[in-house]
C-alpha atoms as a PDB file:
ATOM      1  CA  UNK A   1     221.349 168.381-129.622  1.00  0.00           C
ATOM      2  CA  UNK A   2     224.068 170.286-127.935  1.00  0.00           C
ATOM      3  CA  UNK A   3     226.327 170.123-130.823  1.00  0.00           C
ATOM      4  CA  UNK A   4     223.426 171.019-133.726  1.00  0.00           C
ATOM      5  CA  UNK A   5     223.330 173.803-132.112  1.00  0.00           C
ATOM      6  CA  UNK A   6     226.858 174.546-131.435  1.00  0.00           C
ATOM      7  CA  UNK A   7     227.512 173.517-134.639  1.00  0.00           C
ATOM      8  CA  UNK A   8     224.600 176.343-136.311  1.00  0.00           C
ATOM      9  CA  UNK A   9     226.197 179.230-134.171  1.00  0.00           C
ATOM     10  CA  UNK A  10     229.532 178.314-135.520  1.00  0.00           C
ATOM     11  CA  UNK A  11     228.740 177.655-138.947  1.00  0.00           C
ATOM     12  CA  UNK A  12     226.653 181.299-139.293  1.00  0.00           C
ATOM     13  CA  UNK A  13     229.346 183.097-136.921  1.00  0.00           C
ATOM     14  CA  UNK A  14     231.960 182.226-140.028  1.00  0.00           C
ATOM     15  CA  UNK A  15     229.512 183.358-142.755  1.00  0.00           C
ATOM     16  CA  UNK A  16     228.832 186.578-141.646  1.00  0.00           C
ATOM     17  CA  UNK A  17     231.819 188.651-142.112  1.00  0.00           C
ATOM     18  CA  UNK A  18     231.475 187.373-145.438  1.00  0.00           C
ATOM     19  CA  UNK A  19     228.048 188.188-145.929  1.00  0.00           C
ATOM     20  CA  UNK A  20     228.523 191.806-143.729  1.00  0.00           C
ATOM     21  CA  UNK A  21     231.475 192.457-146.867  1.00  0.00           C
ATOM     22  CA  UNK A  22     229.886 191.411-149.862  1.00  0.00           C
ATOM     23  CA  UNK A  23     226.770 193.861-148.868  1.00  0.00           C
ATOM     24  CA  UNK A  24     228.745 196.592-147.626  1.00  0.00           C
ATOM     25  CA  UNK A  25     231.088 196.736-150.554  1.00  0.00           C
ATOM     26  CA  UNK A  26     228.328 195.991-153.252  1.00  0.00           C
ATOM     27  CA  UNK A  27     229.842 192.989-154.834  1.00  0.00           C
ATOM     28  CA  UNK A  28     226.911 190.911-154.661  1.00  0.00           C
ATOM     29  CA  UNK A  29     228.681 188.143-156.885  1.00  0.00           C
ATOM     30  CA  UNK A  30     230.440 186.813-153.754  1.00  0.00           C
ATOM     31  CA  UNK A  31     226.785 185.783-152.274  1.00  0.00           C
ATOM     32  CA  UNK A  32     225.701 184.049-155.288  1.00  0.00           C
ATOM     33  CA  UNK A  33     228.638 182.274-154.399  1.00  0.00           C
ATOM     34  CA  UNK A  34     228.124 181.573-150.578  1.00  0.00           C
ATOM     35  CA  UNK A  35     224.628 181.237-151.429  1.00  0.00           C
ATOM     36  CA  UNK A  36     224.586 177.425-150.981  1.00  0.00           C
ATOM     37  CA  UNK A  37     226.304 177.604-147.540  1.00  0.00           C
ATOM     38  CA  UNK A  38     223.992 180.892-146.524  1.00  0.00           C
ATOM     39  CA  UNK A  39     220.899 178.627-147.434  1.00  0.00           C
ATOM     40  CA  UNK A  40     222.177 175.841-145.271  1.00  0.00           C
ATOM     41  CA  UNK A  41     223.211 177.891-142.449  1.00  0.00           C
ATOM     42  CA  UNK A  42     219.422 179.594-142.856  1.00  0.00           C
ATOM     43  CA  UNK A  43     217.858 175.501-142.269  1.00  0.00           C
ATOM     44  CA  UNK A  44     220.072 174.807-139.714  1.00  0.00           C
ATOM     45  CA  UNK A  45     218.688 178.258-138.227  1.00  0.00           C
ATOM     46  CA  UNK A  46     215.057 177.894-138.466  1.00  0.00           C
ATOM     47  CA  UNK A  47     215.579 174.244-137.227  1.00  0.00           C
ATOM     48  CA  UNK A  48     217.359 174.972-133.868  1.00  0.00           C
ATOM     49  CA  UNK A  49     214.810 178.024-133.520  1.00  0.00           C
ATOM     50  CA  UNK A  50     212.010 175.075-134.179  1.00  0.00           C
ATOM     51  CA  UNK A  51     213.209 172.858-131.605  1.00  0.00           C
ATOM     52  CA  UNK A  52     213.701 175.196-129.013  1.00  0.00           C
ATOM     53  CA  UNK A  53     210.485 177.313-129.574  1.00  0.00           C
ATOM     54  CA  UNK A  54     207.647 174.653-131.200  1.00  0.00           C
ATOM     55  CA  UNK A  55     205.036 173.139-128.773  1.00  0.00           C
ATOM     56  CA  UNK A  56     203.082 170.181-129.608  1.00  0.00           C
ATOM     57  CA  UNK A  57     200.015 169.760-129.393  1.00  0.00           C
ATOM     58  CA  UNK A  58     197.532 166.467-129.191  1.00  0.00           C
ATOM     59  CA  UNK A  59     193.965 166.687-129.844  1.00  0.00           C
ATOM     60  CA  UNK A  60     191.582 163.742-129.578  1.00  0.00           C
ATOM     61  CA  UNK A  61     187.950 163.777-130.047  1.00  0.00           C
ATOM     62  CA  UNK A  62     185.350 161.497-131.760  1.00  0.00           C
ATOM     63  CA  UNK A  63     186.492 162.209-135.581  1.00  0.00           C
ATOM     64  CA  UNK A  64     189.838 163.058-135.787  1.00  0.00           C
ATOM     65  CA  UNK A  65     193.385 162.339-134.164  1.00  0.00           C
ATOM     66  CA  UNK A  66     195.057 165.752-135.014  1.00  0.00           C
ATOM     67  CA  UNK A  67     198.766 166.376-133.955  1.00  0.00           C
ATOM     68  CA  UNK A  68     199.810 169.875-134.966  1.00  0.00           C
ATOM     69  CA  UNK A  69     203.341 171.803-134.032  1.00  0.00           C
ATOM     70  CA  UNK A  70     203.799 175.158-133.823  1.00  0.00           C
ATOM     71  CA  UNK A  71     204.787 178.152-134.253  1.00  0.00           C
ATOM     72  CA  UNK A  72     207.418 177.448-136.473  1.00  0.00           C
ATOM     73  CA  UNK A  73     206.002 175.292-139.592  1.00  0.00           C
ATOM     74  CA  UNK A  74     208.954 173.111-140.798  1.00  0.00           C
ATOM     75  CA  UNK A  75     208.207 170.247-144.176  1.00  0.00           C
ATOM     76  CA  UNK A  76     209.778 167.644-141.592  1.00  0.00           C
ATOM     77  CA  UNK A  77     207.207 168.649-139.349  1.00  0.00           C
ATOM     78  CA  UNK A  78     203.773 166.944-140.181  1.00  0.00           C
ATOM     79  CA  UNK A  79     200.436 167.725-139.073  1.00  0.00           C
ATOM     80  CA  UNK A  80     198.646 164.766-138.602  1.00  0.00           C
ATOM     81  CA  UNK A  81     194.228 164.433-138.529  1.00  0.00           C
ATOM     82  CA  UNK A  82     193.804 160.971-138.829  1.00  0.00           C
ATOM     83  CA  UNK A  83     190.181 159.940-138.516  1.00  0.00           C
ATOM     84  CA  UNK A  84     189.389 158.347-135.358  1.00  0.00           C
ATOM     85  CA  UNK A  85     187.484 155.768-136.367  1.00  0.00           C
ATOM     86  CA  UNK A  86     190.184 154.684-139.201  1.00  0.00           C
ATOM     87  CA  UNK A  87     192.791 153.861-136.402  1.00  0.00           C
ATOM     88  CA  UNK A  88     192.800 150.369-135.344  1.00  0.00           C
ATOM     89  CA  UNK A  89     195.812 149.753-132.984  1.00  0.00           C
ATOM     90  CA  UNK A  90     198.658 152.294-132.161  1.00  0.00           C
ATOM     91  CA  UNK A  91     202.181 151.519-130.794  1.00  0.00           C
ATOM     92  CA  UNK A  92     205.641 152.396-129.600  1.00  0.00           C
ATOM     93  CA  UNK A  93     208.712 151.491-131.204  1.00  0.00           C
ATOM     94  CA  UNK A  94     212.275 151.898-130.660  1.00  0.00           C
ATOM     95  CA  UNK A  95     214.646 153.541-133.425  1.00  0.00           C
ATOM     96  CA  UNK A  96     218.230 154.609-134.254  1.00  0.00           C
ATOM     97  CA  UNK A  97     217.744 158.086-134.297  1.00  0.00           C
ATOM     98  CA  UNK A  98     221.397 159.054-134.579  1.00  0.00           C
ATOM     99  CA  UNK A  99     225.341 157.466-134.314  1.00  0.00           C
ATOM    100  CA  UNK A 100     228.143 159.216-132.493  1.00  0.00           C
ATOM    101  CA  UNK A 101     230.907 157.272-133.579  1.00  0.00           C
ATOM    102  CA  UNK A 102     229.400 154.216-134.892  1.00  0.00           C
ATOM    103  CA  UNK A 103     227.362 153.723-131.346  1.00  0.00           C
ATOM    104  CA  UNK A 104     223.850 154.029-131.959  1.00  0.00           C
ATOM    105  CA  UNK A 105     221.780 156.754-129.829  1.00  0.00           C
ATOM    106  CA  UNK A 106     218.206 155.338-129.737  1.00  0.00           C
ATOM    107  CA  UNK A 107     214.351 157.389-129.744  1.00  0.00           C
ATOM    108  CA  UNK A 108     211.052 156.028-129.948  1.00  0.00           C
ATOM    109  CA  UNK A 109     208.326 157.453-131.806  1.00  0.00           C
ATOM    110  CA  UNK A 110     204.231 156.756-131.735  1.00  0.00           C
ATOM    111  CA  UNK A 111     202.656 154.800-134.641  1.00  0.00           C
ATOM    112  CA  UNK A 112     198.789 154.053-135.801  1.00  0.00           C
ATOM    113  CA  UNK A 113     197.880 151.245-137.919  1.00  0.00           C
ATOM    114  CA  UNK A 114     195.047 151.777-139.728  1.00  0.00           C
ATOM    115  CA  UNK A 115     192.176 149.859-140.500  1.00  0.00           C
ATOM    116  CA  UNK A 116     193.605 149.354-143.975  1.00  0.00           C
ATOM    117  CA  UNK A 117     196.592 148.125-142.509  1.00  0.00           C
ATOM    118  CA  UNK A 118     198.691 151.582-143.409  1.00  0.00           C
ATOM    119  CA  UNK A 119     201.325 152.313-140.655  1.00  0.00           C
ATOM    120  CA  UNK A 120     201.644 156.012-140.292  1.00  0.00           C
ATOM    121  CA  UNK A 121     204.068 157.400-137.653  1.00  0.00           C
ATOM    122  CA  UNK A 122     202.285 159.959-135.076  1.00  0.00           C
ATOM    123  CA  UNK A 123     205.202 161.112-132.863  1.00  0.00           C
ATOM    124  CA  UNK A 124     209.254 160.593-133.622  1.00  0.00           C
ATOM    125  CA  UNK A 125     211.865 161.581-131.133  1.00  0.00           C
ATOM    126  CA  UNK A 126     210.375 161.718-127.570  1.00  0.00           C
ATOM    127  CA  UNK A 127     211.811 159.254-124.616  1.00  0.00           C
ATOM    128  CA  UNK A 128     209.828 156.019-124.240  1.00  0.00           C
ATOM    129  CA  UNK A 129     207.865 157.249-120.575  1.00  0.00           C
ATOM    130  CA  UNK A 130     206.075 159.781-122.706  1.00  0.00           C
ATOM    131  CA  UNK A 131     205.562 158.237-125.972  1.00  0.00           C
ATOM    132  CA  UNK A 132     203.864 155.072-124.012  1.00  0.00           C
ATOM    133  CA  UNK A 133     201.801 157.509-122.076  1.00  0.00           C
ATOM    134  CA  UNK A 134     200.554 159.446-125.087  1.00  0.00           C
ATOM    135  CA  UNK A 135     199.708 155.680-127.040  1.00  0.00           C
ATOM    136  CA  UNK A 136     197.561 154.935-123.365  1.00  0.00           C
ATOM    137  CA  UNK A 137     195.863 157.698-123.232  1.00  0.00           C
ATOM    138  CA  UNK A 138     194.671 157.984-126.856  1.00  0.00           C
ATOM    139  CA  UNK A 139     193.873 154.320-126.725  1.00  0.00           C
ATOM    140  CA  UNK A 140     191.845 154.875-123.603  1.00  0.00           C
ATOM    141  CA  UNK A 141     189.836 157.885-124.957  1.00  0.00           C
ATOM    142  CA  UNK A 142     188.848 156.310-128.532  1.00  0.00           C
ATOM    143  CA  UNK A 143     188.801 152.778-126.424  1.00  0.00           C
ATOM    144  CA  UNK A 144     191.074 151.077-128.607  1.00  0.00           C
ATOM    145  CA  UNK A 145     191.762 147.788-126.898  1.00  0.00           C
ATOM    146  CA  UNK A 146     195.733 147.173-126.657  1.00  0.00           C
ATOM    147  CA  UNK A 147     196.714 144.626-128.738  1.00  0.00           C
ATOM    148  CA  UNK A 148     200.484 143.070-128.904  1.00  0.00           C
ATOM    149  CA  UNK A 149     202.495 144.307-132.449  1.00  0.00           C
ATOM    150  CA  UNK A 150     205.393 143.113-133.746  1.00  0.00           C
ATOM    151  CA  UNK A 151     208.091 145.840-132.873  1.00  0.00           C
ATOM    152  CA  UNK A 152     206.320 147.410-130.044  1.00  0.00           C
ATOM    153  CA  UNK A 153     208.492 148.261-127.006  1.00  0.00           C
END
């Protein structure tokens, strides 16, 4: 995550002489024309300020599983309410989150199956310690019985 975010203050530290110009000489045309790279830089922006400022947060109670974050609402980050009484088993699996020269750096995320056998992932991206611990917990409270699944860590 280091380098995202080296990367971001980089990337917007080169676009903003050229922004700072275009404005202060009026000749607007040359931001229509950065305007693809300004947008991006903008993303990468709001997603380091996401990472770094969001909280999540869990709440269980006898109708709904609802996992919200905030402050910063982001489309890749989903709120969740799931119906408690819909969720049949949940889980931990390992992923590829990312390569760094072809060697795969691995995260684990939190997944319910339904009782219509729908998988929907809960929680992406958090070591395996805390992912298992949320999964007990949650089973424990809505005394879900834990149950083996194919792909489970």
């Amino acid at each position: 995550f280091g380098f995202m975010t080296l990367f971001t203050f980089i990337w917007n530290l080169i676009l903003l002489p050229v922004v700072f110009t275009s404005v202060m000489s009026g000749q607007y045309d040359i931001l229509l024309g950065a305007g693809l790279h300004i947008l991006v830089g903008l993303g990468l922006m709001s997603y380091i300020a996401s990472v770094f400022v969001n909280t999540t947060d869990i709440v269980v109670d006898g109708r709904f599983l609802e996992i919200s974050h905030r402050p910063i609402k982001l489309p890749f980050f989903k709120k969740h309410k799931i119906p408690s009484q819909d969720i049949k088993q949940l889980y931990v699996t390992r992923y590829v989150a990312s390569r760094t020269n072809g060697v795969p750096s691995h995260a684990y995320a939190l997944y319910a199956i339904l009782h219509n056998g729908k998988k929907v992932a809960i929680l992406k991206g958090m070591n395996r310690e805390t992912q298992l611990y949320i999964e007990q917990e949650i089973e424990s409270y809505l005394e879900i019985k834990d149950r083996r699944v194919s792909g489970e860590v």
